[in-house]
N, C-alpha and C. Protein backbone atom coordinates (compact mmCIF):
# COMPACT_ATOMS: atom_id res chain seq x y z
N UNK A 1 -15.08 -15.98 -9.85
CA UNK A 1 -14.35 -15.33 -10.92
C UNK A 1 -13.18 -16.24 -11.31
N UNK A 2 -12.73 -16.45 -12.71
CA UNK A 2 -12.08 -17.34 -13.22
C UNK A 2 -10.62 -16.69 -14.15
N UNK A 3 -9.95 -16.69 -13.85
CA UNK A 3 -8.43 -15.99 -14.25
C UNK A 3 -8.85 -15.68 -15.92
N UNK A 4 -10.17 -16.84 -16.18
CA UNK A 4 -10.01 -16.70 -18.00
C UNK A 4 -11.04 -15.58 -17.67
N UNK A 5 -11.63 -15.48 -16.91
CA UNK A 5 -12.12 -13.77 -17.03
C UNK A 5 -11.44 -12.44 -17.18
N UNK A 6 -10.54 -12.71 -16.77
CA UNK A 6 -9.56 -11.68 -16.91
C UNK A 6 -8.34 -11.41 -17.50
N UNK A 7 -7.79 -10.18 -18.03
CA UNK A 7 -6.97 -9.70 -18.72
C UNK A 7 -5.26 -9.41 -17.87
N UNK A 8 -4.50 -10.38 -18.24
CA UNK A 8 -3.03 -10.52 -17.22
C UNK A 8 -2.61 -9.03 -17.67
N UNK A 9 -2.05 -8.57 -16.64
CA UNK A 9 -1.24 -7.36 -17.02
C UNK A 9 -0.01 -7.26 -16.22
N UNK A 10 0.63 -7.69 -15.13
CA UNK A 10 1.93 -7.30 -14.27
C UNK A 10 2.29 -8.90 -13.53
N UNK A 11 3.12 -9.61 -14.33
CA UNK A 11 3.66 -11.17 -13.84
C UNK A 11 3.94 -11.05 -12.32
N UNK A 12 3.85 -12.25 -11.98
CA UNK A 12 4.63 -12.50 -10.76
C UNK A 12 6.39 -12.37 -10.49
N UNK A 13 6.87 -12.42 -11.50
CA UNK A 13 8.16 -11.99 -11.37
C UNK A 13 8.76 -10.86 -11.47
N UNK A 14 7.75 -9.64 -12.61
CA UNK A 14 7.69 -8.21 -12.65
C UNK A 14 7.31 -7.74 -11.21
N UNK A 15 6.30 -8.10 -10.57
CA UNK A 15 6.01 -7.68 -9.64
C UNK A 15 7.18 -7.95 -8.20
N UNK A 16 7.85 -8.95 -7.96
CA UNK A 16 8.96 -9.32 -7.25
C UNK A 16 9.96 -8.17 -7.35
N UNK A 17 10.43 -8.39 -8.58
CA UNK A 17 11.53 -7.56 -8.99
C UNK A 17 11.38 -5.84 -8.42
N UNK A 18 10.36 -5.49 -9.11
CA UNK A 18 9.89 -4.28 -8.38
C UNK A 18 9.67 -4.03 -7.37
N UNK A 19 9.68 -5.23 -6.22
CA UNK A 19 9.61 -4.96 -4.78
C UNK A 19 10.97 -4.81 -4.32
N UNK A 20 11.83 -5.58 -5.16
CA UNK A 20 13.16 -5.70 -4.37
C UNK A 20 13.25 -4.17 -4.66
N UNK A 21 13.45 -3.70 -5.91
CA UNK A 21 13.94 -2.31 -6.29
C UNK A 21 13.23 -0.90 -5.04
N UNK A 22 11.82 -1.20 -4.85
CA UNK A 22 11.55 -0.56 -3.84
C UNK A 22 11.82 -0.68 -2.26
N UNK A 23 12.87 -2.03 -2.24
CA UNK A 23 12.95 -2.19 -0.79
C UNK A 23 14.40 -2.03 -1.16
N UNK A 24 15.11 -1.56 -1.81
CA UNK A 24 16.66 -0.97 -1.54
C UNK A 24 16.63 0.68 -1.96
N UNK A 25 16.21 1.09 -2.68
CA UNK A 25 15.37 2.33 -2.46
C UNK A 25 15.04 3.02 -0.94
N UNK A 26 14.54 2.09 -0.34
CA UNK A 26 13.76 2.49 1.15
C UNK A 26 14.72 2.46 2.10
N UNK A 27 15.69 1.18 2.11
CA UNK A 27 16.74 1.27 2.96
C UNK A 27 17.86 2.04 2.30
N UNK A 28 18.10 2.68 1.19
CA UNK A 28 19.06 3.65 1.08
C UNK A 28 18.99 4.64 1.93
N UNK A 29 17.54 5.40 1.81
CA UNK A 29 16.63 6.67 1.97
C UNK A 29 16.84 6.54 3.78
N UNK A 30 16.87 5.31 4.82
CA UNK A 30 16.81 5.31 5.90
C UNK A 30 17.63 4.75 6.44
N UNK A 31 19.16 4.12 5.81
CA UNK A 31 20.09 4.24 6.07
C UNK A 31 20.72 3.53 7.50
N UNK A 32 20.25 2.38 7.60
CA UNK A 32 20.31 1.82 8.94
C UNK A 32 19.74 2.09 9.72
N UNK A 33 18.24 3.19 9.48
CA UNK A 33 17.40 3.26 10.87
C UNK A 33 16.64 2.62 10.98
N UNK A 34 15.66 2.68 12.04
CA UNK A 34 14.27 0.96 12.18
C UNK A 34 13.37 2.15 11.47
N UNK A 35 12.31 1.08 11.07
CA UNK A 35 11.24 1.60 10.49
C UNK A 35 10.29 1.39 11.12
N UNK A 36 9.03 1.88 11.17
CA UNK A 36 7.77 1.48 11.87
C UNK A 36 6.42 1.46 10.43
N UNK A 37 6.40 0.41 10.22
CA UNK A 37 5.68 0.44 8.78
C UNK A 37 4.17 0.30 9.47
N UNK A 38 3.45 0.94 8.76
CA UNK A 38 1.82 0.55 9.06
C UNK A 38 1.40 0.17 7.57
N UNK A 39 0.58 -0.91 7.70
CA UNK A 39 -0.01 -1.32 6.98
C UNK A 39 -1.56 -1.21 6.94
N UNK A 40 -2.45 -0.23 6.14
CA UNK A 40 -4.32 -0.86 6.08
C UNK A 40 -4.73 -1.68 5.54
N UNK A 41 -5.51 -2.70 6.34
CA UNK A 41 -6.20 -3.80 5.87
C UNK A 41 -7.37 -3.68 5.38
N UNK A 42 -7.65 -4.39 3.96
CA UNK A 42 -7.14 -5.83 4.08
C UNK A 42 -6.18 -5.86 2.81
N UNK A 43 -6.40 -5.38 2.07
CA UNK A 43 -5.77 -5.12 0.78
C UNK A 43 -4.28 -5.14 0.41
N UNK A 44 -3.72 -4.26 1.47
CA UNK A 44 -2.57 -4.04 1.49
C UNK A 44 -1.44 -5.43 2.30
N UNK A 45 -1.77 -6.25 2.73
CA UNK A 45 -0.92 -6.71 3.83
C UNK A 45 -0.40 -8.05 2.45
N UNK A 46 -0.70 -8.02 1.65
CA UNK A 46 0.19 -9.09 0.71
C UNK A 46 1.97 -8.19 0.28
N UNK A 47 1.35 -6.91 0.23
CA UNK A 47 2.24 -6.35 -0.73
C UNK A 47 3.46 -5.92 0.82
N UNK A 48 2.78 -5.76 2.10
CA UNK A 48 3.46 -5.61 2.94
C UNK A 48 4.32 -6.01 3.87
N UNK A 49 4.00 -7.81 3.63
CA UNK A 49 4.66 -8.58 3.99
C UNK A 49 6.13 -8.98 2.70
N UNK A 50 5.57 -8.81 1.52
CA UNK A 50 6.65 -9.48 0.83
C UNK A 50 7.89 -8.04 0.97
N UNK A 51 7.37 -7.29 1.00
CA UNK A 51 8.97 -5.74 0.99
C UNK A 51 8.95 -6.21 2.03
N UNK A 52 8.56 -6.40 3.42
CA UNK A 52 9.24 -6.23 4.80
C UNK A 52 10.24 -7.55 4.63
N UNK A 53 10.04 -8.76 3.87
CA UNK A 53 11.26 -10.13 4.04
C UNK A 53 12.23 -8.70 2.71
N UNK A 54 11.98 -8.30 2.06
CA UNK A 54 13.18 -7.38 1.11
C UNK A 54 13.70 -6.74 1.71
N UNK A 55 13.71 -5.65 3.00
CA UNK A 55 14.26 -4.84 3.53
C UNK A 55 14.89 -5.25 4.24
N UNK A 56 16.25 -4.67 4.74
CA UNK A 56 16.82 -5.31 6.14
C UNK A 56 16.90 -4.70 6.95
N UNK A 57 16.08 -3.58 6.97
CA UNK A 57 16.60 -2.64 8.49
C UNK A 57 15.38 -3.49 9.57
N UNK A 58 15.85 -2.87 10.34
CA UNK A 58 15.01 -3.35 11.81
C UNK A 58 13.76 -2.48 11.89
N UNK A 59 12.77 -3.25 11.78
CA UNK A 59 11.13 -2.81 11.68
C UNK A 59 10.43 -3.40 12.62
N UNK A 60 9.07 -2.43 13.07
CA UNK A 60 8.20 -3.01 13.54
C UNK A 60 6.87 -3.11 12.98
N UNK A 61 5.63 -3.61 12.48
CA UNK A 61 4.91 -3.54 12.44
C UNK A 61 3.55 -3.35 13.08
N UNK A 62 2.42 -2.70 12.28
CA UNK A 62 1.11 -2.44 13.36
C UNK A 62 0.41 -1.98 11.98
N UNK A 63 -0.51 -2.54 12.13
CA UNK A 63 -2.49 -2.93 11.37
C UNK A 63 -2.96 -1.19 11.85
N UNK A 64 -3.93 -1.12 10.45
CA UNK A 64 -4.39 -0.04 10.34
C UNK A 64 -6.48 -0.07 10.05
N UNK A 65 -7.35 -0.40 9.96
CA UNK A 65 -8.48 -0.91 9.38
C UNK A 65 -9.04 0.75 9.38
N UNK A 66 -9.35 1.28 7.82
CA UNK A 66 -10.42 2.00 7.78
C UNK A 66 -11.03 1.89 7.25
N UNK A 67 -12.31 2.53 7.40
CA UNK A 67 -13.85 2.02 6.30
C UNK A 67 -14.45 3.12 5.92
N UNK A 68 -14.64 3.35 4.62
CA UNK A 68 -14.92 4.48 4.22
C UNK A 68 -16.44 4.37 2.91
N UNK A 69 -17.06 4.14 3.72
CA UNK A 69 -18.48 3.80 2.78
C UNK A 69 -18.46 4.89 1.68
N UNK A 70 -19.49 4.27 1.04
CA UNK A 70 -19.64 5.13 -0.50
C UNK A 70 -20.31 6.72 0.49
N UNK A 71 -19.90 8.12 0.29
CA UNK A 71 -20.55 8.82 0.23
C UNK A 71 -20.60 9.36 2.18
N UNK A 72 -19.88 8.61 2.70
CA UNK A 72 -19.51 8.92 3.74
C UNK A 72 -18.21 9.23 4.56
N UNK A 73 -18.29 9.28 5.67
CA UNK A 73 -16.73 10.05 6.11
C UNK A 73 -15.83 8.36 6.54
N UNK A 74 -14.24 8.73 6.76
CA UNK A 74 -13.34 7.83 6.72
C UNK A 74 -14.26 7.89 8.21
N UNK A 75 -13.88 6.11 8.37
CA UNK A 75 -13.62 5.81 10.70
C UNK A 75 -12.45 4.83 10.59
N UNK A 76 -11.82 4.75 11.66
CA UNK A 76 -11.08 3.82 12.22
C UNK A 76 -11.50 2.88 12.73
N UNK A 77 -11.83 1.96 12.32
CA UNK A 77 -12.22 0.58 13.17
C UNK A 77 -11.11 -0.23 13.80
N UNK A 78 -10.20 -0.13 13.30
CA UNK A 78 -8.78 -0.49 13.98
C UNK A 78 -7.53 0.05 13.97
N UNK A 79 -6.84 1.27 15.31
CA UNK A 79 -6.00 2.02 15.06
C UNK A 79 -4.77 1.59 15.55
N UNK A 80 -3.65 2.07 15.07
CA UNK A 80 -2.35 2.07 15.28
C UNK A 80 -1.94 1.21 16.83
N UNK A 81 -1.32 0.40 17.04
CA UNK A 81 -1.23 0.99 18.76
C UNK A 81 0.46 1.08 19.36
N UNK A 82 0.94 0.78 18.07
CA UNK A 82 2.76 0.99 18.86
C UNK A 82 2.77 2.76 18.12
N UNK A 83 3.87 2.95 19.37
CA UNK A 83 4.00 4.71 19.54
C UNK A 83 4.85 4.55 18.21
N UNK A 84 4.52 5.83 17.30
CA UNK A 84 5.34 6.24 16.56
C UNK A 84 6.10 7.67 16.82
N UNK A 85 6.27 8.17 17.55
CA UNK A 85 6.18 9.52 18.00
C UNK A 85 8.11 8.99 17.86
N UNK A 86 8.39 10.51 17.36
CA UNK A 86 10.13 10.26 16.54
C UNK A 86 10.67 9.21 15.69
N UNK A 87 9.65 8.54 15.68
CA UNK A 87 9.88 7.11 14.65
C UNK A 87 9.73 7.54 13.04
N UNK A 88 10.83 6.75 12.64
CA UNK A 88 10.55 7.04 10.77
C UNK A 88 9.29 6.16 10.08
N UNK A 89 8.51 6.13 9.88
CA UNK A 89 7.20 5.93 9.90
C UNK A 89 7.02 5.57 8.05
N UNK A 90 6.65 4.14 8.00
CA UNK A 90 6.71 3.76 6.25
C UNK A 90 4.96 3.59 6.25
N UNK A 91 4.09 4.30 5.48
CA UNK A 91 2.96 3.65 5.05
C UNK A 91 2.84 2.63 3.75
N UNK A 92 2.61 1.50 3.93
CA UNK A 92 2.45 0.55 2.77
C UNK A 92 1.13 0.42 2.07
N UNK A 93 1.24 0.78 1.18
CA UNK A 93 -0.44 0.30 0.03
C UNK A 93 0.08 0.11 -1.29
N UNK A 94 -0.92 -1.00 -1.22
CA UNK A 94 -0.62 -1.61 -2.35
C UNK A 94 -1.31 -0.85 -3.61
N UNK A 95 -2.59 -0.02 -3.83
CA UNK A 95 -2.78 0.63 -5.27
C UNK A 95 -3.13 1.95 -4.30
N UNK A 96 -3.23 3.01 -4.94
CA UNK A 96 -2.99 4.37 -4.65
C UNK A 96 -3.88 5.15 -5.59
N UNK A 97 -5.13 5.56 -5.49
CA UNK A 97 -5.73 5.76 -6.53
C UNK A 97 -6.47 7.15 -5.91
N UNK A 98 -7.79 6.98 -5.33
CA UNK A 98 -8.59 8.74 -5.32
C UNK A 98 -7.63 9.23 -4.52
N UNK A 99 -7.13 8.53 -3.03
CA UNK A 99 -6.27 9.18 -2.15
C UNK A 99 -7.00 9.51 -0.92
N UNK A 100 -8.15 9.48 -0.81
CA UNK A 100 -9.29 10.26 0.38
C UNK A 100 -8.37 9.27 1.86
N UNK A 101 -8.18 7.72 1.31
CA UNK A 101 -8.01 7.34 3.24
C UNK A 101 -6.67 7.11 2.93
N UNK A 102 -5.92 7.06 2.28
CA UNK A 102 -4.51 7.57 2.87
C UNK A 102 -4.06 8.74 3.29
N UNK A 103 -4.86 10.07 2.49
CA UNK A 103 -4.73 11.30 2.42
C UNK A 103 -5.32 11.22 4.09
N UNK A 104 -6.33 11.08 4.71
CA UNK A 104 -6.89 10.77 5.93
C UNK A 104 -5.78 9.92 6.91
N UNK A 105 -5.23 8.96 6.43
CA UNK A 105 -4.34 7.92 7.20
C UNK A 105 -2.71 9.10 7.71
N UNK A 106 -2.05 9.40 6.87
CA UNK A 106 -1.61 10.09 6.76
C UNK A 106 -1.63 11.49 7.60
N UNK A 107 -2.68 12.25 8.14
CA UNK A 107 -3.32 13.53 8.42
C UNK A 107 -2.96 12.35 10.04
N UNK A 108 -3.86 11.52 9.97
CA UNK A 108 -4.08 10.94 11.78
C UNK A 108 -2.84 10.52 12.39
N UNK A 109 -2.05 9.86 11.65
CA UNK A 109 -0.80 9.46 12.26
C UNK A 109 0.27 10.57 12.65
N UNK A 110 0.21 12.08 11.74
CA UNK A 110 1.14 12.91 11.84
C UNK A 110 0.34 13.53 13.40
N UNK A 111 -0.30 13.31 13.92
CA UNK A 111 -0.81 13.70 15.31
C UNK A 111 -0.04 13.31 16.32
N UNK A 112 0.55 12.10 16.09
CA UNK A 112 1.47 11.24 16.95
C UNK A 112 3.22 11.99 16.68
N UNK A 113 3.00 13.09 15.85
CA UNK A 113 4.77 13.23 15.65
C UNK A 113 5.92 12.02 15.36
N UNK A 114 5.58 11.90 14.33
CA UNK A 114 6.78 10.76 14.16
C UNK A 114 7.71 12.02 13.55
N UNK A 115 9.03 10.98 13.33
CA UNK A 115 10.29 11.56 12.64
C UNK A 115 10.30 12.06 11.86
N UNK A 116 9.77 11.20 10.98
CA UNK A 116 9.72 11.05 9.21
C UNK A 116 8.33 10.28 9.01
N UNK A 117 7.70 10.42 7.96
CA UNK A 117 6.57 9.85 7.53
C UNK A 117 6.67 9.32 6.20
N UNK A 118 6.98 8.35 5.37
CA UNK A 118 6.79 7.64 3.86
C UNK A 118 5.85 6.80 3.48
N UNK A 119 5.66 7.15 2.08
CA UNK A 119 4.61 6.61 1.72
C UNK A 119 4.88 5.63 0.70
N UNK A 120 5.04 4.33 0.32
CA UNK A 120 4.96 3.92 -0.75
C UNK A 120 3.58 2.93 -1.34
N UNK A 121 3.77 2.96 -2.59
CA UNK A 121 2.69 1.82 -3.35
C UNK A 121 3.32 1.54 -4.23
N UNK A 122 2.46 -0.41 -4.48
CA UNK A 122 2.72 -0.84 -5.69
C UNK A 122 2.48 -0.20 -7.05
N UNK A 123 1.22 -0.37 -6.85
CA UNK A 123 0.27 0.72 -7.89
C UNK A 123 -0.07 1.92 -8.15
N UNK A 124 0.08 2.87 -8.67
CA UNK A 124 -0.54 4.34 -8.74
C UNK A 124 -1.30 4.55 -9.61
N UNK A 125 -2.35 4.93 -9.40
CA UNK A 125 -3.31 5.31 -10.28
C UNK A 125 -3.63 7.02 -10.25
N UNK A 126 -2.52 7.91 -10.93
CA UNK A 126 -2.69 8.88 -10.51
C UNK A 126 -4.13 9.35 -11.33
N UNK A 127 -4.44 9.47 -12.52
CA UNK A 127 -5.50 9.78 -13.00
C UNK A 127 -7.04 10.12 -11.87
N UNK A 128 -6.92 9.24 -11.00
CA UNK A 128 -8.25 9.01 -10.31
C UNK A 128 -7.80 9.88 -9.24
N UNK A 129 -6.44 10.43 -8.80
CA UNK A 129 -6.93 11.04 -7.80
C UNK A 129 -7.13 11.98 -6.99
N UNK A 130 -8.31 12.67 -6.26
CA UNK A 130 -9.13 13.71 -5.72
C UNK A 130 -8.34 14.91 -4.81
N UNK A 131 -7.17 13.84 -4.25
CA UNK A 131 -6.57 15.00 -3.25
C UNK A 131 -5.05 14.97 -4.34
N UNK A 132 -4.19 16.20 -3.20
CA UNK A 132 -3.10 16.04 -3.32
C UNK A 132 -2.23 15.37 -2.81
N UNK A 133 -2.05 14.18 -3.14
CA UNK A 133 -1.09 12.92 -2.55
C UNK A 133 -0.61 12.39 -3.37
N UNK A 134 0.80 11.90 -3.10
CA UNK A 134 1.73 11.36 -4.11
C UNK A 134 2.45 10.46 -3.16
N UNK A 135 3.02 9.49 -3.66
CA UNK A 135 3.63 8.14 -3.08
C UNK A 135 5.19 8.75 -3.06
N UNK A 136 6.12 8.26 -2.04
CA UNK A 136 7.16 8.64 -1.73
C UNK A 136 8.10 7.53 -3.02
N UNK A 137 7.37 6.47 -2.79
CA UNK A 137 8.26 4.98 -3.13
C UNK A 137 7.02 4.70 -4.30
N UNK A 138 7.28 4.44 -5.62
CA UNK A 138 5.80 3.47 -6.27
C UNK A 138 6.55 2.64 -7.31
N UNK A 139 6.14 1.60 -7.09
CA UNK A 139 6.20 0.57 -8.17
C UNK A 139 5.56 0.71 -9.40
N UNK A 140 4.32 1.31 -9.94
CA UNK A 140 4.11 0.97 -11.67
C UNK A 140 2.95 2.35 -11.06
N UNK A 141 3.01 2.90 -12.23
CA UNK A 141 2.26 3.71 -12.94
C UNK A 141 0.96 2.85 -13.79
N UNK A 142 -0.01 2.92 -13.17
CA UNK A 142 -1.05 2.26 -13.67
C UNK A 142 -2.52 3.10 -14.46
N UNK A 143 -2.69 2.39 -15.52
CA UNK A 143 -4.47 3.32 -15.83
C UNK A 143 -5.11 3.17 -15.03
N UNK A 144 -6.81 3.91 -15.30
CA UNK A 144 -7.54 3.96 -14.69
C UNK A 144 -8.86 2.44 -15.20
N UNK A 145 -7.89 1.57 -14.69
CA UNK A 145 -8.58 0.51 -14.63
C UNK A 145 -9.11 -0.09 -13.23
N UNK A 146 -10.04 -1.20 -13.00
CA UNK A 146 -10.11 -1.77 -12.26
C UNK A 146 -9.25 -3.25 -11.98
N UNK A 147 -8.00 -2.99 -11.30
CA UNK A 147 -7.24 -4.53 -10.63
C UNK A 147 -7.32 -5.04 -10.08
N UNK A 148 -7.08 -6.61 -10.19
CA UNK A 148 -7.62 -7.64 -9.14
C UNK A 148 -5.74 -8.27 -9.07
N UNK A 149 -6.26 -9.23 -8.24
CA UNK A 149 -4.94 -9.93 -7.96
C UNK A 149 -4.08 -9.38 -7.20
N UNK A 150 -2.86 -9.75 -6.51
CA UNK A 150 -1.66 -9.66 -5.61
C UNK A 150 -2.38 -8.37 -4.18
N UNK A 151 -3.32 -9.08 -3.76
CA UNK A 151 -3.85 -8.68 -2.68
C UNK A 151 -5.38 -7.85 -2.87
N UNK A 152 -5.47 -7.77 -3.91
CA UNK A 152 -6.53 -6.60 -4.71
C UNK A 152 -7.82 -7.76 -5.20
N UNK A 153 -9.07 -7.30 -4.69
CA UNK A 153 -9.85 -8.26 -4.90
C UNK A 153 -11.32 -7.88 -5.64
N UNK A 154 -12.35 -8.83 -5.94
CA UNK A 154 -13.47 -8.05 -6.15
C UNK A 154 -14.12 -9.06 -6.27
N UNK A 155 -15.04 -8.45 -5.00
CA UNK A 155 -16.10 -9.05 -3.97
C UNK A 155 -15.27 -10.25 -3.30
N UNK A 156 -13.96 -9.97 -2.42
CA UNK A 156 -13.23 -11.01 -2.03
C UNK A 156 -12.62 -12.37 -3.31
N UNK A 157 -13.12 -12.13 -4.24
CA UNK A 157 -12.18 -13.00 -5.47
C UNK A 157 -11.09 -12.41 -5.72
N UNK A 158 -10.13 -13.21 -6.14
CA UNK A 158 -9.32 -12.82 -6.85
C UNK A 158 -7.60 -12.45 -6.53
N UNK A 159 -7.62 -11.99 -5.08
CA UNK A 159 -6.59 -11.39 -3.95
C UNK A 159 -5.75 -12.27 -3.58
N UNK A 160 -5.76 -14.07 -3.74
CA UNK A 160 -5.35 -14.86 -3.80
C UNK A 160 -3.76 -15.15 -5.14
N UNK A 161 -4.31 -14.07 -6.30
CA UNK A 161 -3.45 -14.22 -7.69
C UNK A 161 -2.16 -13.54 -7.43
N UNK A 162 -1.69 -13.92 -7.75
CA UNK A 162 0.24 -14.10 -7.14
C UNK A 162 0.76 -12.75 -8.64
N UNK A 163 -0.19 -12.75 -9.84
CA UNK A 163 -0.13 -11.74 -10.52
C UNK A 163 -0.67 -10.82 -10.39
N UNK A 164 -1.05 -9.20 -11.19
CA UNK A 164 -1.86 -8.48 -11.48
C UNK A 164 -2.45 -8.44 -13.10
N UNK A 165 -3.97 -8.17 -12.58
CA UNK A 165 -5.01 -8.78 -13.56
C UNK A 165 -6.05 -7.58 -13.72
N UNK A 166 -6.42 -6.74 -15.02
CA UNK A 166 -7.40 -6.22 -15.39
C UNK A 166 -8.65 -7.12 -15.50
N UNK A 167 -9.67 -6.51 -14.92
CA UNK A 167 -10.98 -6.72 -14.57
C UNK A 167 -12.07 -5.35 -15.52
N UNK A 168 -12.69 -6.37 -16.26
CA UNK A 168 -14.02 -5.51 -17.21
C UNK A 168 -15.20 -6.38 -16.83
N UNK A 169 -16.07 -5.45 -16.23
CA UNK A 169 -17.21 -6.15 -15.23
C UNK A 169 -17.96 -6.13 -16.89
């Protein structure tokens, strides 16, 4: 796939800017406490590394992998493994759209009792989605398009683009 395939929609510097704004946002909201951010792979860990250098509170990180085939139930192929239990607890994703495995991500981690639980995304695609879930923290209000770029890929192309890019198969 070739960038002239596709339609630019959110710069690399729009997209920066909007991280900083969501990573002073986050440390207002938590106020000098540590965070314990989880991130699901694979998608998400571009957008999760650049807010964690934006934030300054004291964080830890830990990988999330779920797989949720067409037409089947969420699994964990790779779960949590630092305790969150009383911890203020940040989920990071980068687009936010039907909601089924965060809405799921979300449900499994509150088992562990953390403190606090937040959710933010770059992207929201509320139009598309199935449950009731809403992002604590979101960067852009997006259509119901298909995006590639700044971690977001298709068929592994594309996740490499430092922008965000509409895709018409």
């Amino acid at each position: 796939m070739l960038k002239s395939e596709l339609v630019p929609s959110i710069s690399e510097e729009s997209i920066k800017d909007t991280i900083k704004r969501l990573a002073s946002e986050i440390e207002k909201d938590f106020d000098g406490e540590k965070l314990s951010i989880i991130c699901p792979l694979q998608s998400h860990f571009m957008f999760c590394v650049d807010l964690m250098r934006e934030i300054s509170l004291k964080q830890e990180l830990d990988f999330v992998y779920l797989d949720s085939p067409s037409g089947e139930s969420i699994k964990i192929l790779k779960d949590v493994l630092i305790n969150i239990r009383n911890k203020n607890v940040l989920i990071v994703t980068t687009v936010l759209d039907v909601g089924r495995s965060i809405y799921f991500l979300q449900n499994h981690l509150s088992l562990s009792y953390p403190k606090d639980m937040k959710l933010v995304t770059l992207f929201d695609k509320p139009t598309r989605r199935e449950l009731a879930i809403s992002s604590d923290y979101t960067g852009y209000t997006v259509d119901d398009r298909f995006i590639v770029g700044y971690g977001l890929d298709v068929n592994e192309k594309g996740r490499n683009y430092k922008e965000l890019y509409n895709f018409s198969q």
